[in-house]
N, C-alpha and C. Protein backbone atom coordinates (compact mmCIF):
# COMPACT_ATOMS: atom_id res chain seq x y z
N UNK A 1 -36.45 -29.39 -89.56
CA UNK A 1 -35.89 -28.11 -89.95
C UNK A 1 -34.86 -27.68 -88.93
N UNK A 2 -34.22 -26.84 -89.70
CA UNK A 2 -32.81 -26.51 -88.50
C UNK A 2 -33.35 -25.73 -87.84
N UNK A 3 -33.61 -25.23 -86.09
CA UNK A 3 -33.72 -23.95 -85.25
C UNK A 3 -32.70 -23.08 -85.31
N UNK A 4 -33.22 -22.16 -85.36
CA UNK A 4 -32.34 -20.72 -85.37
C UNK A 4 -33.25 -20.00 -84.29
N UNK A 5 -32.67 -18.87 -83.45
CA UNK A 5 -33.15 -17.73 -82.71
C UNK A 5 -33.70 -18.17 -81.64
N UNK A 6 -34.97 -17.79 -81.94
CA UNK A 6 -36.56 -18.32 -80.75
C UNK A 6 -36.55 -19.62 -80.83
N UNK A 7 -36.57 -20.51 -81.97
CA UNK A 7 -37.32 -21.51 -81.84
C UNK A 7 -36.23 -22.57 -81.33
N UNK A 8 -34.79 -22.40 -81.62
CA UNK A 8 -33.60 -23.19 -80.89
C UNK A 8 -33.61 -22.44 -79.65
N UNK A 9 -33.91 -21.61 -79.22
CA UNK A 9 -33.86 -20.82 -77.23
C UNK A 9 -34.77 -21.91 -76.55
N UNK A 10 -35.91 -22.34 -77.11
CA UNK A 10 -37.08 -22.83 -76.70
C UNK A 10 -36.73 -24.67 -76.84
N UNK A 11 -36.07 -24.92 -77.86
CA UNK A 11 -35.43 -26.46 -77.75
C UNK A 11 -34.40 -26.64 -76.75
N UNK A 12 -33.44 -25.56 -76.68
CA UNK A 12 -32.57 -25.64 -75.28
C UNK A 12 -33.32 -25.63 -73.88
N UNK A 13 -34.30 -24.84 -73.76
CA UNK A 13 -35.14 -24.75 -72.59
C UNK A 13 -35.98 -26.46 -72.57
N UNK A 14 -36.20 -26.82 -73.38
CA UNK A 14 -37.14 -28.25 -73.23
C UNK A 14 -35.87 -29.22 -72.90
N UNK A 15 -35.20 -29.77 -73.68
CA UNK A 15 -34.25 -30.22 -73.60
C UNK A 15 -33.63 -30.43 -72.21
N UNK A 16 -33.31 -29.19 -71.63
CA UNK A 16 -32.37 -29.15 -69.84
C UNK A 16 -33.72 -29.07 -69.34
N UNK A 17 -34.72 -29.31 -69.22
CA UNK A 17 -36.29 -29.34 -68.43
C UNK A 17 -36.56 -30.84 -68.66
N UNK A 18 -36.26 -31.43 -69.61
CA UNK A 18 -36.62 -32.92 -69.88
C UNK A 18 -35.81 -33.87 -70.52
N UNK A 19 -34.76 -33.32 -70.72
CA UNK A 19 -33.60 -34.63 -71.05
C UNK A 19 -32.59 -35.31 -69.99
N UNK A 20 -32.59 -36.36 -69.93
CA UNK A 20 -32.00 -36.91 -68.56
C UNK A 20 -30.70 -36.21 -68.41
N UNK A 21 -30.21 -35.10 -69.23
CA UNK A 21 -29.12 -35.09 -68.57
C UNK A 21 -29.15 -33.81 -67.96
N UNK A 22 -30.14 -33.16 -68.62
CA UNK A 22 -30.84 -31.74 -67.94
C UNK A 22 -29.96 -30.53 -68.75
N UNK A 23 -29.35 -30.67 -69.64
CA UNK A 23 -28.36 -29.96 -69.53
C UNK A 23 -28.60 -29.95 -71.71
N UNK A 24 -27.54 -28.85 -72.37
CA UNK A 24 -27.41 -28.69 -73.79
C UNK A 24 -25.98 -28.33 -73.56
N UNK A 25 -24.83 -28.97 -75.33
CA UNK A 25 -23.93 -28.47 -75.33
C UNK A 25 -23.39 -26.66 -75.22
N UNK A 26 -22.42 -26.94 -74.99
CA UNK A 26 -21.92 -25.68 -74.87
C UNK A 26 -20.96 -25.29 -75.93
N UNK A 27 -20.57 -25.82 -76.73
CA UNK A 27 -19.86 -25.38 -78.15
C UNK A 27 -21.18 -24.83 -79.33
N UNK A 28 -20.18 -25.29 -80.31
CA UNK A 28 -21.30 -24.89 -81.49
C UNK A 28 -21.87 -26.15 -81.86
N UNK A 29 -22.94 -25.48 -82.28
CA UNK A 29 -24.23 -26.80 -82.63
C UNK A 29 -25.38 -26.58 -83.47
N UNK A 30 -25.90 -27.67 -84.05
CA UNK A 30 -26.84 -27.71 -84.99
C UNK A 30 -28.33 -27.84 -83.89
N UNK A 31 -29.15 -27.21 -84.42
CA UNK A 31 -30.52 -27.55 -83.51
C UNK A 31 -31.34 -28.09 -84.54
N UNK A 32 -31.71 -29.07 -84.69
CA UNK A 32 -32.85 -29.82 -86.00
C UNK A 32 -34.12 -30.32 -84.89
N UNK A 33 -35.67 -29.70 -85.20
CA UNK A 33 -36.36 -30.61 -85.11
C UNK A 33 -37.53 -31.36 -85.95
N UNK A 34 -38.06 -32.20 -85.64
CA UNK A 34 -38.69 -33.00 -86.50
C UNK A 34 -39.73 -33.76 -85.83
N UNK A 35 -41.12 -33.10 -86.37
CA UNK A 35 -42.26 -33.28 -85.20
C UNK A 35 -41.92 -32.89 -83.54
N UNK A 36 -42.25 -33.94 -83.42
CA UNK A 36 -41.88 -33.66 -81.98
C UNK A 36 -40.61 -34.19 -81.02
N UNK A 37 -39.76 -34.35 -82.12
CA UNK A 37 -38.02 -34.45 -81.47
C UNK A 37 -37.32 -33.96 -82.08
N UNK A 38 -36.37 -33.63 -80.71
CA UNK A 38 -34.97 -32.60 -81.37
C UNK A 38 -34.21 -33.19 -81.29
N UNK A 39 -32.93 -33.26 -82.07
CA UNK A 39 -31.77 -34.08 -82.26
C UNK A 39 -30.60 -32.52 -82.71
N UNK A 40 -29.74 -32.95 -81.64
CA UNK A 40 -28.73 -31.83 -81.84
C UNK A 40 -27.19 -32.54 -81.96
N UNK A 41 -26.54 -32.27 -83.16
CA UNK A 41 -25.28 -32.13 -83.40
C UNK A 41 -24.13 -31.22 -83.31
N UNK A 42 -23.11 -31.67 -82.32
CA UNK A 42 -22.22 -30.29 -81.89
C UNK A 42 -20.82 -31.00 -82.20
N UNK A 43 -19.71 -29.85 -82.21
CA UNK A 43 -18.30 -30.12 -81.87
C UNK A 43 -18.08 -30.84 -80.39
N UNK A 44 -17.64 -32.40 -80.76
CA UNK A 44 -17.64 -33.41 -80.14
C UNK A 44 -16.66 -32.54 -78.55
N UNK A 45 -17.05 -33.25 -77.25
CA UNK A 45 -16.09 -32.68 -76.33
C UNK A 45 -14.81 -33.38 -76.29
N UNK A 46 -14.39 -34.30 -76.76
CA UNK A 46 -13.61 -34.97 -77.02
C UNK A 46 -12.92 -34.82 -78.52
N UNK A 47 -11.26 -34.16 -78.37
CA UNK A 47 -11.08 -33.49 -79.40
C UNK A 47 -10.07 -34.77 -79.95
N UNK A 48 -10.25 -35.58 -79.24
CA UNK A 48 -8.98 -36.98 -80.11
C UNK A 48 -10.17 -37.64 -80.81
N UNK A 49 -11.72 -37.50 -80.99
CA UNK A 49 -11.86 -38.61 -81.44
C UNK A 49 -12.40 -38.88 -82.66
N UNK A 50 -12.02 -37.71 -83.32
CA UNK A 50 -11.58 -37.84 -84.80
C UNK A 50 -10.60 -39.03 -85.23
N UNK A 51 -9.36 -38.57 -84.62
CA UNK A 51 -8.20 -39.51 -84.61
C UNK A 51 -8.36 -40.71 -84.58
N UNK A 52 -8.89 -40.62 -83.55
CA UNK A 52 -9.24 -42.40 -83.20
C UNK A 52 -9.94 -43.11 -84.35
N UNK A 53 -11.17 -42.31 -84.93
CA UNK A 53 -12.23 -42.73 -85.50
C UNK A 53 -11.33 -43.29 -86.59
N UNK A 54 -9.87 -42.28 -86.65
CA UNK A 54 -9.79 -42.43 -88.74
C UNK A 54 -10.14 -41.49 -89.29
N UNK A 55 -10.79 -40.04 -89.11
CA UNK A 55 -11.18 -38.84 -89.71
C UNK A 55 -10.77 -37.62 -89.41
N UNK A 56 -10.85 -37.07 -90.05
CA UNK A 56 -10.32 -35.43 -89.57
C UNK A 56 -11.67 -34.92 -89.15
N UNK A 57 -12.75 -34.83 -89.90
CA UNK A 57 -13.45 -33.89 -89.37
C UNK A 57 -15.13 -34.52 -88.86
N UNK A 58 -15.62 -34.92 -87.54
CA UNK A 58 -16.44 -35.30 -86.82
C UNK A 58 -17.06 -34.41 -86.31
N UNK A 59 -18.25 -34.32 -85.84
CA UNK A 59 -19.20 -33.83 -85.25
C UNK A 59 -20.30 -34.85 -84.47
N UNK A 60 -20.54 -34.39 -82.85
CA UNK A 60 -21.22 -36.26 -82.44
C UNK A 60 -22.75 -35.41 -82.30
N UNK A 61 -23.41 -36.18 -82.38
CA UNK A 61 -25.12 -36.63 -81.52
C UNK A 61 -25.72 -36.19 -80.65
N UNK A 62 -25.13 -35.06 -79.88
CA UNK A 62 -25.13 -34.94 -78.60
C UNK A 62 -26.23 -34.82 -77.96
N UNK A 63 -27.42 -34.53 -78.40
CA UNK A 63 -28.62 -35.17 -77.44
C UNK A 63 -30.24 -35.05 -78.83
N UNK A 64 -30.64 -36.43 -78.27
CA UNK A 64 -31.32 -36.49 -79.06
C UNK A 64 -32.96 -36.91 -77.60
N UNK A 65 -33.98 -36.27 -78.29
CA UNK A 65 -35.28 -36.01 -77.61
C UNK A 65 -36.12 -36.16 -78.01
N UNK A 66 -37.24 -36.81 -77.56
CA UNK A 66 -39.08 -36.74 -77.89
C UNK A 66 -40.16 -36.87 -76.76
N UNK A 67 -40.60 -36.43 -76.27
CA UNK A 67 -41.44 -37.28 -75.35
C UNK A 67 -42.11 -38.13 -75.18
N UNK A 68 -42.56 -38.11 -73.61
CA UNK A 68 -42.97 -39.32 -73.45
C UNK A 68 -44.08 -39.67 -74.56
N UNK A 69 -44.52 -41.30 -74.81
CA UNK A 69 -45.47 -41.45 -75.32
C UNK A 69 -45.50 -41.17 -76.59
N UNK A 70 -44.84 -40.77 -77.62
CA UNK A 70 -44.43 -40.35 -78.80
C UNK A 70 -44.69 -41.21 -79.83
N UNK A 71 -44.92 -41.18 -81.10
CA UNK A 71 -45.31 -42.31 -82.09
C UNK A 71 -43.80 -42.99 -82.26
N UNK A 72 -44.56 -44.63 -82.87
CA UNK A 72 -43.74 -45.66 -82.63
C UNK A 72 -42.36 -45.03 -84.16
N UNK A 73 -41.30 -45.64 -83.70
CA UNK A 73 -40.07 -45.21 -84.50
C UNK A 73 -39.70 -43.76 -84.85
N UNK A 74 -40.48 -42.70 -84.25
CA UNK A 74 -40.22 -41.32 -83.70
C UNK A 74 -38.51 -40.95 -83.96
N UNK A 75 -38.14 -41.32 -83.12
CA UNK A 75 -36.87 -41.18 -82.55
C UNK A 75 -35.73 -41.19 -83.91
N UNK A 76 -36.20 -42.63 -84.44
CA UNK A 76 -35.20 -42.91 -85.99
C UNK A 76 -35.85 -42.37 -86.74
N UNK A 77 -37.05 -42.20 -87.47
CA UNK A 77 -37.11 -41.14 -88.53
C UNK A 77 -36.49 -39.86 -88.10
N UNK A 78 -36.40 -38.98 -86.79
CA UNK A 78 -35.99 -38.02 -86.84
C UNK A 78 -34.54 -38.32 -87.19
N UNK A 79 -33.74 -39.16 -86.12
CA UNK A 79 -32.32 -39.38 -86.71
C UNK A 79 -32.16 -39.27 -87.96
N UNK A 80 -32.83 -39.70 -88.79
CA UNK A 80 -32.53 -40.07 -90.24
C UNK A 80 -32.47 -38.97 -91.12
N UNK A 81 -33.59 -38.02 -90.66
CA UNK A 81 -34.41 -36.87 -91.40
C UNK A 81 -32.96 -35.56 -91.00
N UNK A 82 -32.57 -35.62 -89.45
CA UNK A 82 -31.64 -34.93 -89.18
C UNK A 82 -30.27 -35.16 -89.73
N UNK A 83 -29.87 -36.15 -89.82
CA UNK A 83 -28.67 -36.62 -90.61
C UNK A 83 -28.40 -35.94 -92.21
N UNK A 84 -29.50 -35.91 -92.72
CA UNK A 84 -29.92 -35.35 -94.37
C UNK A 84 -29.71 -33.91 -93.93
N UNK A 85 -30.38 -33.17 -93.34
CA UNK A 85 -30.32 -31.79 -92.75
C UNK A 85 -28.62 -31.29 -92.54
N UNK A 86 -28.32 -31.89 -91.67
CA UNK A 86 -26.84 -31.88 -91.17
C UNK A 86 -25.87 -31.86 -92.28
N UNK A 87 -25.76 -32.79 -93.05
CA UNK A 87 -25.46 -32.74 -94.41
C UNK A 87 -25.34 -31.47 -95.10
N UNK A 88 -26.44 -31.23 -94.95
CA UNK A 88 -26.84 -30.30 -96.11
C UNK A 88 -25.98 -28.75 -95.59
N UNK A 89 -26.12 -28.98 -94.11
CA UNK A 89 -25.52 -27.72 -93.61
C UNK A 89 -24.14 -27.59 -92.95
N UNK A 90 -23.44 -28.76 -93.00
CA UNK A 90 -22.10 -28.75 -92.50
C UNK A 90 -21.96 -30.06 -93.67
N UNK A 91 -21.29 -29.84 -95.01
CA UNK A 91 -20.86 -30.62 -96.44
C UNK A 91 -19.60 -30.77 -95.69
N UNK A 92 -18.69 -30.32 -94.89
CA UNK A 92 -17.62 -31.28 -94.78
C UNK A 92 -17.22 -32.07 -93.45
N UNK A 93 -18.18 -31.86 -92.89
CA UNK A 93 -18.04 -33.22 -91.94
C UNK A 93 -17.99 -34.52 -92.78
N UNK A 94 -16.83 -35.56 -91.85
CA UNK A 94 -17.01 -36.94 -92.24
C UNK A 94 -17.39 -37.82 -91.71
N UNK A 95 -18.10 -37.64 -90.60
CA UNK A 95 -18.67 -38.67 -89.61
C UNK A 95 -19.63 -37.98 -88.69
N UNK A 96 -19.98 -38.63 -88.02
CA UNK A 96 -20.78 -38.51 -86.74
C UNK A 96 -20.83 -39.86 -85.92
N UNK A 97 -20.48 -39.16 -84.95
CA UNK A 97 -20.33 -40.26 -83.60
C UNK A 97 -21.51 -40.13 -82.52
N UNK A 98 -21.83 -41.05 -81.51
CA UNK A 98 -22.84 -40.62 -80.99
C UNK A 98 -22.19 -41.81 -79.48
N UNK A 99 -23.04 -41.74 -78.64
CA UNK A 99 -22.98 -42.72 -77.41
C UNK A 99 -24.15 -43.12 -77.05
N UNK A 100 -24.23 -44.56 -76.32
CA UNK A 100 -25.82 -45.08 -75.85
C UNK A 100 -25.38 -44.96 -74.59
N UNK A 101 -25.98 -44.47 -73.75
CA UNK A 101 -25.40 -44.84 -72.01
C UNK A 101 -25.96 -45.96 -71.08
N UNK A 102 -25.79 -47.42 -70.97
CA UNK A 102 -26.28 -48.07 -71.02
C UNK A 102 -26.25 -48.24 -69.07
N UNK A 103 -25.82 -47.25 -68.31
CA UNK A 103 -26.34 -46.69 -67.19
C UNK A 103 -27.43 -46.18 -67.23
N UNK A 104 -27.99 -45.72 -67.89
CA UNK A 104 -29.60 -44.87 -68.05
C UNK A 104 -30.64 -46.15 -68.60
N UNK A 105 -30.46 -46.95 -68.76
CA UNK A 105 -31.06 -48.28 -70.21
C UNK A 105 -31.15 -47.47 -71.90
N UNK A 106 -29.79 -47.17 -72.05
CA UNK A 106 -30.01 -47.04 -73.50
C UNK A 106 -28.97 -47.70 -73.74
N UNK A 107 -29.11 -48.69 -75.00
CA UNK A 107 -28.43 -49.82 -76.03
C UNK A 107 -27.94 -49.34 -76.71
N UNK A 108 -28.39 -48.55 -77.93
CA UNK A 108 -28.25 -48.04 -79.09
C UNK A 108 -29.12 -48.73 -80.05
N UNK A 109 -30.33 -48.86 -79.66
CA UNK A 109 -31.40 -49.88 -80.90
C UNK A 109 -31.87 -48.66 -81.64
N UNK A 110 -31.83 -47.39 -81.23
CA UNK A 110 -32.22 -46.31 -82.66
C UNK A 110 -30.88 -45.70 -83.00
N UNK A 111 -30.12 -46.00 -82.82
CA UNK A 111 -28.67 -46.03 -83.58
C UNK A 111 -28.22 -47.19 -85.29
N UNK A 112 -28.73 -48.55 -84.25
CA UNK A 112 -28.71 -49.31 -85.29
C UNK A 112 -30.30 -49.18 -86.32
N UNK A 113 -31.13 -49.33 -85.95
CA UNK A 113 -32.47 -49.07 -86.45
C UNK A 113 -32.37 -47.92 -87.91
N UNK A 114 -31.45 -46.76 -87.61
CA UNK A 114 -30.74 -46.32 -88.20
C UNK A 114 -29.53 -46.41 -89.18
N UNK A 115 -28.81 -47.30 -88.99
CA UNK A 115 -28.28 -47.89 -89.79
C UNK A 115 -26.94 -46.82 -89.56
N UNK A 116 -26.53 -47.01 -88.24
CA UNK A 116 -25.24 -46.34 -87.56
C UNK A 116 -24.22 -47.68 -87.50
N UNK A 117 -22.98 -47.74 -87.08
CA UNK A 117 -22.30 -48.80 -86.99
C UNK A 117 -21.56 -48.58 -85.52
N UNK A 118 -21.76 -49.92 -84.89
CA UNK A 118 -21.36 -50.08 -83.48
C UNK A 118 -19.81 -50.03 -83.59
N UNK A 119 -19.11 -49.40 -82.89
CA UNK A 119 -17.86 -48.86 -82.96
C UNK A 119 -17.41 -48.92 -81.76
N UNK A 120 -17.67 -49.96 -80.42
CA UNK A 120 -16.46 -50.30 -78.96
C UNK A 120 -17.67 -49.72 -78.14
N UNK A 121 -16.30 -49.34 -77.16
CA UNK A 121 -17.24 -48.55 -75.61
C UNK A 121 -16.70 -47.83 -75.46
N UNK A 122 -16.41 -46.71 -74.67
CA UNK A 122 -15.85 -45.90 -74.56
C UNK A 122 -15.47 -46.67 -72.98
N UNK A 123 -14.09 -46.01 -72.06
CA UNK A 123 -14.02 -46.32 -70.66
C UNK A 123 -14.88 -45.89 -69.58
N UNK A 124 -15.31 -46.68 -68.61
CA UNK A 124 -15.94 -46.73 -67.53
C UNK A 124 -16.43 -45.08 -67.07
N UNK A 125 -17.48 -44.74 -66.85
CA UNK A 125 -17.47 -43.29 -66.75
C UNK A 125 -18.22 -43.16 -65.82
N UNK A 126 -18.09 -41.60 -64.94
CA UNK A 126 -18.20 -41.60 -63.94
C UNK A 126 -19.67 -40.85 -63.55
N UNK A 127 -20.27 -41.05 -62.54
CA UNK A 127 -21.81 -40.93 -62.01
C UNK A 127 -22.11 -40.28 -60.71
N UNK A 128 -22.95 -39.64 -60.47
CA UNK A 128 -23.08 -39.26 -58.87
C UNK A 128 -24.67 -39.35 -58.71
N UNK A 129 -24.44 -39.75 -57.09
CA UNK A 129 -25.81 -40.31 -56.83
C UNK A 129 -26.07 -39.50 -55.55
N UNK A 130 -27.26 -38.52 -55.84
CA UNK A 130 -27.34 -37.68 -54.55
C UNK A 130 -28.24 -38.21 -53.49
N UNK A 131 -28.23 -37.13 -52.24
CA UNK A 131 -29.21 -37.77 -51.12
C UNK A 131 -30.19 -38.54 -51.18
N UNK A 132 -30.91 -38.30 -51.99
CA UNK A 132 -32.45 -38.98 -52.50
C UNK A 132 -32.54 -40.33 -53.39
N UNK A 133 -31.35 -40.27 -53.93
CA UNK A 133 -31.18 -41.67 -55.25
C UNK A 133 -30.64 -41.41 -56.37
N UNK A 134 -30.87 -39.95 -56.72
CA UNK A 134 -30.98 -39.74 -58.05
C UNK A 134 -29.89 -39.84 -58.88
N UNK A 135 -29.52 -40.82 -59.69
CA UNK A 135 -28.20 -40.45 -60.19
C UNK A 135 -28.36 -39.48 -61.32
N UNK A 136 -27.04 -38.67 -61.77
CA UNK A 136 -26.88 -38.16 -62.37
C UNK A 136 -25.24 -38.10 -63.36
N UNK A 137 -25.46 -37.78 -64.47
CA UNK A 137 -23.73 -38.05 -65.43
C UNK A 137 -22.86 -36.96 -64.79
N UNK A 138 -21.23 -37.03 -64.90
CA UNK A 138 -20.97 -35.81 -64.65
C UNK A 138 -20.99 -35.04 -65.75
N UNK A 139 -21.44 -35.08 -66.93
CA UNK A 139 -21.35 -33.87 -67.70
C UNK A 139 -22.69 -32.65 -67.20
N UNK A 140 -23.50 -33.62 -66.28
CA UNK A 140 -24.53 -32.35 -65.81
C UNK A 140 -24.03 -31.52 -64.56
N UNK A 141 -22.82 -31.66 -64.42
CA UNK A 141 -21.91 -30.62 -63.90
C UNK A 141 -21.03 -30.36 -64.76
N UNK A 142 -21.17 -30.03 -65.90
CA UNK A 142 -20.07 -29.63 -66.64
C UNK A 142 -20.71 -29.21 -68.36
N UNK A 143 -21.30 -28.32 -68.16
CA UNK A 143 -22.37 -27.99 -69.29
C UNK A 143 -22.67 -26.59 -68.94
N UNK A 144 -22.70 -25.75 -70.62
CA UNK A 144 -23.29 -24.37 -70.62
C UNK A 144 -22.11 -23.73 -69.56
N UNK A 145 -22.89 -22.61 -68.69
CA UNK A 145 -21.90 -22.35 -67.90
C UNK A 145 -21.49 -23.25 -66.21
N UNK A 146 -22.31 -23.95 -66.30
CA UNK A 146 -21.97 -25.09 -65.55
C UNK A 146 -20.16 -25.29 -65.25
N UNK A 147 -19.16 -25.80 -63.93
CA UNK A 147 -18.37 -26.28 -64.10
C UNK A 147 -17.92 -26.37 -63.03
N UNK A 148 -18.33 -27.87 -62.57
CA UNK A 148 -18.00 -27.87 -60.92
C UNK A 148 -16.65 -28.78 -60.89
N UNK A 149 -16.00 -28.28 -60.30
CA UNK A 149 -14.96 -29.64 -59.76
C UNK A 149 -15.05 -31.15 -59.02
N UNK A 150 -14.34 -32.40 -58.95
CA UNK A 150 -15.26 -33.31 -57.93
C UNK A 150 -15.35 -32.48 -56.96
N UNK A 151 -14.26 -32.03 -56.36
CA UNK A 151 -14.50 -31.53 -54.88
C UNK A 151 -16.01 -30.79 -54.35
N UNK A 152 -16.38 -29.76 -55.26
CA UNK A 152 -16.93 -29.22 -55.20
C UNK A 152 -18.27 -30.52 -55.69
N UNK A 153 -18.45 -30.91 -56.24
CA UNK A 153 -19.78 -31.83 -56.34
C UNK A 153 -19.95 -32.93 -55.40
N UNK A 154 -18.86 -33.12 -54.34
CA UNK A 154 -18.82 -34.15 -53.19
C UNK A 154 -19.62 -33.34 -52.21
N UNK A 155 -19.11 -31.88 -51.92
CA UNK A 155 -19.44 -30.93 -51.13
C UNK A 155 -20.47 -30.83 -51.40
N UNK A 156 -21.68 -30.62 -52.28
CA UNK A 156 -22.82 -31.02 -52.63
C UNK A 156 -23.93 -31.97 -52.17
N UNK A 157 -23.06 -33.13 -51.43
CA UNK A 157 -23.81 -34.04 -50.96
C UNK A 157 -23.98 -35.32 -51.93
N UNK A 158 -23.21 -35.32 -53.52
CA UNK A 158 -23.18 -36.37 -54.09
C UNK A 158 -22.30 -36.96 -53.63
N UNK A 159 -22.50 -38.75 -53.98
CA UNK A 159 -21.79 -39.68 -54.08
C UNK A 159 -21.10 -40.02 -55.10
N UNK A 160 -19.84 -40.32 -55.68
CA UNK A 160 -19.33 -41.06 -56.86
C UNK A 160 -19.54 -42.25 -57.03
N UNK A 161 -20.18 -42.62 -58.23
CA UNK A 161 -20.15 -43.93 -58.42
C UNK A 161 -19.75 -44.18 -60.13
N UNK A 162 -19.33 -45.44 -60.19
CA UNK A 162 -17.89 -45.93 -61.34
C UNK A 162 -19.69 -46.49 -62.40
N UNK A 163 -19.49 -46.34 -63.61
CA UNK A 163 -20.75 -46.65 -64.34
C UNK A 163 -19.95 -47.66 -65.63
N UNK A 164 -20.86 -48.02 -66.18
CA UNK A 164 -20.20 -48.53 -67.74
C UNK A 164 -20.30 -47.92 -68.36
N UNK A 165 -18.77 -48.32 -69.45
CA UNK A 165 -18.80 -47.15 -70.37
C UNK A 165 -19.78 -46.95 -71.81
N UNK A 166 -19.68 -45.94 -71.99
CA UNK A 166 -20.63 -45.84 -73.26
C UNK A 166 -20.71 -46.28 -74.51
N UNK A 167 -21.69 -47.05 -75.41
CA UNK A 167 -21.87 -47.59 -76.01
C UNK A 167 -21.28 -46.55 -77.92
N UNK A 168 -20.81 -46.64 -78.53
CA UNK A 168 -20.19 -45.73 -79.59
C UNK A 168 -20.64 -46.10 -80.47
N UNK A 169 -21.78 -45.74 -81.14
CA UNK A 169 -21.64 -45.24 -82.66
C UNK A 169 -21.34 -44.30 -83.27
N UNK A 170 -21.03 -44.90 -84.86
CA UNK A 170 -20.46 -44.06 -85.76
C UNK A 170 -21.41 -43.99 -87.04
N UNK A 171 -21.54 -42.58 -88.00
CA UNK A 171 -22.13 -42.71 -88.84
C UNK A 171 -21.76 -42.08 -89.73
N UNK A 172 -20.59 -42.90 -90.93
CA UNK A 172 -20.24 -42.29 -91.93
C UNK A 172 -20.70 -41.22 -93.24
N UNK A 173 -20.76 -40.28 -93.19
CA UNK A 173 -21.11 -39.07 -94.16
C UNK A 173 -21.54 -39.36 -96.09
N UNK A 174 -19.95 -39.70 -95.75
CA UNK A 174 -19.76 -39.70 -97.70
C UNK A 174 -19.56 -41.52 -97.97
N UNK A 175 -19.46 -41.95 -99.54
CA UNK A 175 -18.82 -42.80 -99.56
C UNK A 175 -17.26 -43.14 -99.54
N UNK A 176 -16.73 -41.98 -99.67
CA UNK A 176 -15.41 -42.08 -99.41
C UNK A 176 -15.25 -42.97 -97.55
N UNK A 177 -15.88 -42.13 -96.88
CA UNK A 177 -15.69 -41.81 -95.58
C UNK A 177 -16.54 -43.52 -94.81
N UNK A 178 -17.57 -43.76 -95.58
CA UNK A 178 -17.81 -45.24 -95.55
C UNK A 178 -17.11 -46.21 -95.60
N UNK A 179 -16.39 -46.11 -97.12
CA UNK A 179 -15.26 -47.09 -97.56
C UNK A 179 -14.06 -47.40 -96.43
N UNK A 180 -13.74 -46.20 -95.89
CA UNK A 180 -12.25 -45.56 -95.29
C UNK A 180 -12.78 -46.39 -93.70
N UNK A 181 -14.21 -46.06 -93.39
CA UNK A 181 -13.90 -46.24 -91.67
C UNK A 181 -14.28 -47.93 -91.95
N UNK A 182 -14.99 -48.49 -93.07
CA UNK A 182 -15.33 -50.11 -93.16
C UNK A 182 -14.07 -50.75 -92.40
N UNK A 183 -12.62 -50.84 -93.38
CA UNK A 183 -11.72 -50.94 -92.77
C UNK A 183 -11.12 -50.06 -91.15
N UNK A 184 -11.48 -49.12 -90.74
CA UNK A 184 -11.02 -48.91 -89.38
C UNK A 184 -11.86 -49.74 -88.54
N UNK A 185 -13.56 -49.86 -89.10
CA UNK A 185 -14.19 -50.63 -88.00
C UNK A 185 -13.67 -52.00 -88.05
N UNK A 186 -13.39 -52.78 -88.66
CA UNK A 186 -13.17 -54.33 -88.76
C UNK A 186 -11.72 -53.85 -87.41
N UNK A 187 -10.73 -53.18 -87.61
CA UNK A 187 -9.48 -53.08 -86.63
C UNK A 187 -10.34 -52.41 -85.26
N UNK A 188 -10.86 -51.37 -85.22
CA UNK A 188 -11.50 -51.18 -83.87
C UNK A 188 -12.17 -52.22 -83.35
N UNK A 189 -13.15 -52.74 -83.97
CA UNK A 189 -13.61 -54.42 -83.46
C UNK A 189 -12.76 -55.35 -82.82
N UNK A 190 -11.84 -55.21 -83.09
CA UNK A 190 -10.76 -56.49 -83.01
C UNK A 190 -10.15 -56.09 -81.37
N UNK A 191 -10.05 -54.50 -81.38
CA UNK A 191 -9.58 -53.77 -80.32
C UNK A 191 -10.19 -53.67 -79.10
N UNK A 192 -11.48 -53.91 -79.24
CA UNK A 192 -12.58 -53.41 -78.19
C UNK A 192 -12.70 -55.14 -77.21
């Protein structure tokens, strides 16, 4: 079901308490959960990558959650269940994009499991690793009202470090929008 009010205040609070990146978008966004994971869809931060994709109108993935220990394929029924939802409540989106960060160990196996389509990498992206070990993305300086500069996150006591880039799926809407990116993916393939 989609969150509204209380019950999306309380998915943002779990979410930056237990999602590796600690953090929720800061645009507009869908809050869906389903059992016991939330999967949230927002206005992508990246405003070319419609363009790129081949679409005018995208919306990405931006963090998807369950906890630990959770029943087996959790993760993709919710994807799946949220995708239908999303639909239902934003009819003219034509895609959805998402990323695996394969700095953290994620592949994208509940992307494909899902029946998303692998779409490149995105470029090399950047990481900080503080006193203790911990790495962290920079978007967890750069979230909500969050918004540090490097300077200011060196001054911090992090380190920069260069990561690989992120793994891209895509998940076409309509059949129009299927048909249309079949052919962009065969040329993005070729590109990557």
């Amino acid at each position: 079901m989609i969150l509204l009010e209380a019950a999306r205040r309380e998915a943002q609070a779990t979410l930056i308490a237990r999602h590796y990146t600690g953090s929720v978008p800061s645009g507009k966004s869908v809050y869906i959960q389903f059992g016991a994971a939330i999967v949230v869809f927002s206005i992508p931060a990246n405003k070319n990558i419609a363009r790129y994709l081949g679409f005018e109108r995208v919306w990405e993935l931006s963090r998807l959650w369950a906890p630990d220990g959770h029943e087996p394929n959790l993760l993709t029924k919710a994807l799946s269940h949220a995708v239908a939802e999303f639909r239902a409540a934003e009819p003219a989106v034509e895609a959805l994009v998402s990323y695996a960060d394969p700095n953290v160990g994620h592949h994208g196996g509940i992307y494909k499991a899902a029946s998303w389509i692998a779409c490149g990498q995105s470029e090399e992206s950047r990481l900080y690793k503080n006193a203790e070990g911990a790495v962290v993305s920079r978007r967890a300086f750069h979230s909500g009202k969050k918004s540090l500069r490097k300077a200011e996150i060196l001054a911090l006591g992090y380190v920069q470090l260069k990561g690989q880039g992120k793994l891209r799926y895509v998940k076409p809407l309509t059949g129009k929008a299927r048909r249309a990116f079949a052919k962009r993916a065969a040329a993005l393939s070729k590109a990557a």
